[in-house]
Protein backbone atom coordinates (compact mmCIF):
# COMPACT_ATOMS: atom_id res chain seq x y z
CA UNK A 1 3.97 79.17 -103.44
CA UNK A 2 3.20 76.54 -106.16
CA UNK A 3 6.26 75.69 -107.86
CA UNK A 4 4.32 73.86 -110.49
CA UNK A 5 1.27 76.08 -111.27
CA UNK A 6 0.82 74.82 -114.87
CA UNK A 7 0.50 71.14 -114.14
CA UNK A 8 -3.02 69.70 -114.51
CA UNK A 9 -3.51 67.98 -111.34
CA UNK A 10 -1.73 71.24 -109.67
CA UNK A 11 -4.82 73.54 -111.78
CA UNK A 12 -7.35 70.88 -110.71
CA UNK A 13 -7.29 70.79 -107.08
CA UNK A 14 -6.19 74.51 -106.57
CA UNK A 15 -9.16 75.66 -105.55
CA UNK A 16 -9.79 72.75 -103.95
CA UNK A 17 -7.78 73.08 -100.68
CA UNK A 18 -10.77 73.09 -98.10
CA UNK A 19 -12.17 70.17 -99.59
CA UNK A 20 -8.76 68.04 -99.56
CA UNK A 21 -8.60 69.63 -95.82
CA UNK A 22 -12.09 68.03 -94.95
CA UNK A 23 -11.34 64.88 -96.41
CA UNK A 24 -8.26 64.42 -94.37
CA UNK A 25 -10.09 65.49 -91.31
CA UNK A 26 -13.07 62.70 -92.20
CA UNK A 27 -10.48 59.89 -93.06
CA UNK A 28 -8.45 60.53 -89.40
CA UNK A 29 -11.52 60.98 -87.20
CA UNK A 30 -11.69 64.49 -86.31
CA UNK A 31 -14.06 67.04 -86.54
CA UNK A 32 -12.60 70.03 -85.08
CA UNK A 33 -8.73 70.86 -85.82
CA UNK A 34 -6.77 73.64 -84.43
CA UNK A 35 -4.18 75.20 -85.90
CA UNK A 36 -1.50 77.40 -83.81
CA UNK A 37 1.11 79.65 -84.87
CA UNK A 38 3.78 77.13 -83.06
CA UNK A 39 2.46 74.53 -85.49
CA UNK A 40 2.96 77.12 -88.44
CA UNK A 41 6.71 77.71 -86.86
CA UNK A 42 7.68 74.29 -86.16
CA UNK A 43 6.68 74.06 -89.98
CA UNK A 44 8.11 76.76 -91.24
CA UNK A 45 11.58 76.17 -89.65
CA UNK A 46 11.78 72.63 -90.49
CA UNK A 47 15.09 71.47 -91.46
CA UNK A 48 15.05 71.20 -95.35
CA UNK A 49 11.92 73.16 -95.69
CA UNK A 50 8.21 71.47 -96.19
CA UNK A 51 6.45 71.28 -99.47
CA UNK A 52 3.48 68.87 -100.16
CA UNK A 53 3.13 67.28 -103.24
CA UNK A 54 0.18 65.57 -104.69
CA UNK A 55 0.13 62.90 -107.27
CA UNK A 56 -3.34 61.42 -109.47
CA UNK A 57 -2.97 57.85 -109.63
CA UNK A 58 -5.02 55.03 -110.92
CA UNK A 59 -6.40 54.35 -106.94
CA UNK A 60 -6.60 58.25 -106.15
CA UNK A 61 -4.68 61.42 -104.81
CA UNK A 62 -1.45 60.72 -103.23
CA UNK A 63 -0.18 63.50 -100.84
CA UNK A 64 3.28 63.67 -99.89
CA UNK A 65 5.72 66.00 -97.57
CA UNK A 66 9.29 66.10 -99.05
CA UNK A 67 11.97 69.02 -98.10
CA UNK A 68 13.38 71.89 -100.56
CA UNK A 69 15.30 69.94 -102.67
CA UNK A 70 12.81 67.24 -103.50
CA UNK A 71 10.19 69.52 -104.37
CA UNK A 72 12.39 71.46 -106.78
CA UNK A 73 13.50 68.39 -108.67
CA UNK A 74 9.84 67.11 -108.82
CA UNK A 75 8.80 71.19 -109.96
CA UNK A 76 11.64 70.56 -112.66
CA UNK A 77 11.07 67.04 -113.86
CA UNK A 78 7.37 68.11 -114.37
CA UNK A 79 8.01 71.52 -116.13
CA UNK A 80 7.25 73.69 -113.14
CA UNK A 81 11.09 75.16 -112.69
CA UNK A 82 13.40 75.41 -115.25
CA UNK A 83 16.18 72.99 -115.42
């Protein structure tokens, strides 16, 4: 869920998500990833919840895991949630 859907750099990279996926792949040295359904759990029942954020700054994308609360005060201060 994108608690910010109306924010440019959210609209920008949206459908973007295989790209930003490669990239990270390329910049950490791997060219096969595998995904299980214990990684999905150990994410989904992470203490505080997991949201990634992403930021356009002057030296590029910034991508950042914060818990629940973080995210919904970034959503807010940004005009995603209502205050």
């Amino acid at each position: 869920m994108e608690m910010n859907p109306n924010h440019p750099v959210t609209q920008k990279i949206s459908d973007h998500w295989h790209k930003l996926a490669g990239l990270l792949m390329v910049k950490f040295g791997a060219e096969h990833v595998v995904i299980t359904a214990a990684d999905i759990e150990a994410m989904a029942i992470r203490p505080g919840g997991l949201n990634i954020t992403i930021q356009e700054l002057d030296d590029g994308l910034h991508l950042r895991l914060v818990d629940n609360r973080e995210a919904a005060a970034l959503a807010r201060k940004h005009g995603g949630l209502p205050t």
